[in-house]
C-alpha atoms as a PDB file:
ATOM      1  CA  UNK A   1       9.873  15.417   2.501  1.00  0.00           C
ATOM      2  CA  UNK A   2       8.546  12.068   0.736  1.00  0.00           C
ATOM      3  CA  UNK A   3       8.856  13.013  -2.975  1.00  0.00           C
ATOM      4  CA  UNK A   4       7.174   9.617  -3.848  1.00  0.00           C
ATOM      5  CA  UNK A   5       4.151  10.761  -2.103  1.00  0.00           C
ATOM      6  CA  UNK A   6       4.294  14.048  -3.723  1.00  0.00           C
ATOM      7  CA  UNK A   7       3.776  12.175  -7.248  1.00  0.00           C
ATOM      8  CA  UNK A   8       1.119  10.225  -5.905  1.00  0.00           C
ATOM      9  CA  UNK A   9      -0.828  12.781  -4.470  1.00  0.00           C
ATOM     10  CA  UNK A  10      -0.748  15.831  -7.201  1.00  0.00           C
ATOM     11  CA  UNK A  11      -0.791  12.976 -10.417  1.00  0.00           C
ATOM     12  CA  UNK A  12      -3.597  10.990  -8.671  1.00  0.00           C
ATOM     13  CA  UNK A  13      -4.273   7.502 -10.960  1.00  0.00           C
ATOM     14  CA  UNK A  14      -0.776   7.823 -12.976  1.00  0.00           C
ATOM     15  CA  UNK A  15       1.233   5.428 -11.170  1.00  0.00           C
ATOM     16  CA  UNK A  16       4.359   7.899 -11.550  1.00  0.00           C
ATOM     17  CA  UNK A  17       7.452   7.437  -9.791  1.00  0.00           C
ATOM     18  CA  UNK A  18       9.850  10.072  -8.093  1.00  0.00           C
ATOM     19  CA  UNK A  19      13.465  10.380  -9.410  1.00  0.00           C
ATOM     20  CA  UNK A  20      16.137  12.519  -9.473  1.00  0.00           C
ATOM     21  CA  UNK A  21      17.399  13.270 -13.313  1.00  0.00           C
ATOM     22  CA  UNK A  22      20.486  15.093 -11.606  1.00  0.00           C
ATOM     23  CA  UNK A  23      21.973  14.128  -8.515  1.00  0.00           C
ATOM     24  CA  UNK A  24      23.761  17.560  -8.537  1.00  0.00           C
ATOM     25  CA  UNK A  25      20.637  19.548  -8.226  1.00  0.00           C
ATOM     26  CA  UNK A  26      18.211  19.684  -5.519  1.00  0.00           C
ATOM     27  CA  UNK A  27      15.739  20.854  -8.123  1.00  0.00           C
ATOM     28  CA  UNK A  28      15.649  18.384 -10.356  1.00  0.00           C
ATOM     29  CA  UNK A  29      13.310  15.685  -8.838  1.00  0.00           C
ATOM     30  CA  UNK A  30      10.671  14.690 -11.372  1.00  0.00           C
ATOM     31  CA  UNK A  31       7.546  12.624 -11.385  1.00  0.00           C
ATOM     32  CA  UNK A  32       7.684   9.707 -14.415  1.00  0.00           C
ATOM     33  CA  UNK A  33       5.846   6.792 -16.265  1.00  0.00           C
ATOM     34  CA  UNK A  34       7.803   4.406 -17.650  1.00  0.00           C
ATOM     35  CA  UNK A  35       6.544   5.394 -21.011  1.00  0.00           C
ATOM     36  CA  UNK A  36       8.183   8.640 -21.185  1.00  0.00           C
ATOM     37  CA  UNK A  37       5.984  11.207 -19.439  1.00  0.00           C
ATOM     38  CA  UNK A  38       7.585  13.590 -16.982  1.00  0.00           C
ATOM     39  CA  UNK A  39       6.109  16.559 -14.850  1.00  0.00           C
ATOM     40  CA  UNK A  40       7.633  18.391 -11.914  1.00  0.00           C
ATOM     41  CA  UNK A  41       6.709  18.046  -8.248  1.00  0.00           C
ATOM     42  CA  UNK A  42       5.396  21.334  -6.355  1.00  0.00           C
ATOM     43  CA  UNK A  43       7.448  20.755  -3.216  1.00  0.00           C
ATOM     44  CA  UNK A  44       5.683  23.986  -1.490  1.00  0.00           C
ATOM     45  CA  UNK A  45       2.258  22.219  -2.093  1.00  0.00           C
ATOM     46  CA  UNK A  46       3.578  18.514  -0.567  1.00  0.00           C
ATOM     47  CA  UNK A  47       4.512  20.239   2.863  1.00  0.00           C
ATOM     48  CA  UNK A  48       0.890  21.569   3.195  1.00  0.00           C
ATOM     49  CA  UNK A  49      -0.541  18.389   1.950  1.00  0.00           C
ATOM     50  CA  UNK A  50       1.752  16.605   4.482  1.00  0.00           C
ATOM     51  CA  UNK A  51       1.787  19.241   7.399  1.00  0.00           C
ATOM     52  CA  UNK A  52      -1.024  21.752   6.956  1.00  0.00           C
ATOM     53  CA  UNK A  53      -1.700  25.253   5.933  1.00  0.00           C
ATOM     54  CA  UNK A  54       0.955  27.352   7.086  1.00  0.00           C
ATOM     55  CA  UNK A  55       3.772  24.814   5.726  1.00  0.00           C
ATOM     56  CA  UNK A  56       6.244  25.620   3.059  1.00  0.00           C
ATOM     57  CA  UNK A  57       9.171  23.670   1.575  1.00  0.00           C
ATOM     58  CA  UNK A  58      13.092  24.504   2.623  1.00  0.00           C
ATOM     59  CA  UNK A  59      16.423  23.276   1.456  1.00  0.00           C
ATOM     60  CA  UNK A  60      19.498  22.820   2.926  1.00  0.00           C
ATOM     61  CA  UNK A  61      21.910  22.747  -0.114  1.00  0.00           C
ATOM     62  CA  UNK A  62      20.903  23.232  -3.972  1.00  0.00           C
ATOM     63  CA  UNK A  63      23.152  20.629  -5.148  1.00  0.00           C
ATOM     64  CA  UNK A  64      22.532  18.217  -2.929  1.00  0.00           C
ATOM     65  CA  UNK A  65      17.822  16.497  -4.205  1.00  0.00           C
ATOM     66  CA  UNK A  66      17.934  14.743  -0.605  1.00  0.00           C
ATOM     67  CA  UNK A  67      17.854  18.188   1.496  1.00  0.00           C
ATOM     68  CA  UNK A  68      14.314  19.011   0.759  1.00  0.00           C
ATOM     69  CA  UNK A  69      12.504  19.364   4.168  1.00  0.00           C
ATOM     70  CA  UNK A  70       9.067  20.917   5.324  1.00  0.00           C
ATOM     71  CA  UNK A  71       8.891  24.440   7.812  1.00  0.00           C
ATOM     72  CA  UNK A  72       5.795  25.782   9.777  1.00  0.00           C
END
C-alpha cells in the first residue's frame, strides 16, 4: 500500500508527508507538515481509493509499518 499517496489523497492541498513515528508498530504511520501538524492515515479507505469498492486493508505483522497490503 503507498502510504505517501494515502496523505495526498485524504489531506488534499497540505503537502503532508508519510512517516512512521515507531518502527515497531505497523500502526503508527502518520501524515505530517513540517510545522508540527499530524493526522492518521485510514488505510481501509486507501485500498478502495487505490483498488475499488470491495477493497480493504490487511497486515502481515503488527510490529513490523511496511506489511500493510490491500485484499479484494
Amino acid at each position: 500500500m503507498d502510504m505517501q499517496r494515502g496523505c495526498n489523497t485524504q489531506y488534499p492541498g497540505y503537502g503532508l508527508r508519510a512517516v512512521v513515528t515507531d518502527q515497531h508498530n505497523a500502526y503508527s504511520w502518520r501524515c505530517t507538515s513540517p510545522w508540527g501538524y499530524s493526522v492518521g492515515i485510514d488505510v481501509n479507505k486507501e485500498c478502495v481509493t487505490q483498488y475499488g469498492a470491495g477493497a480493504s486493508a490487511g497486515l502481515t505483522d503488527p510490529r513490523n509499518p511496511y506489511t500493510w497490503f490491500c485484499r479484494r
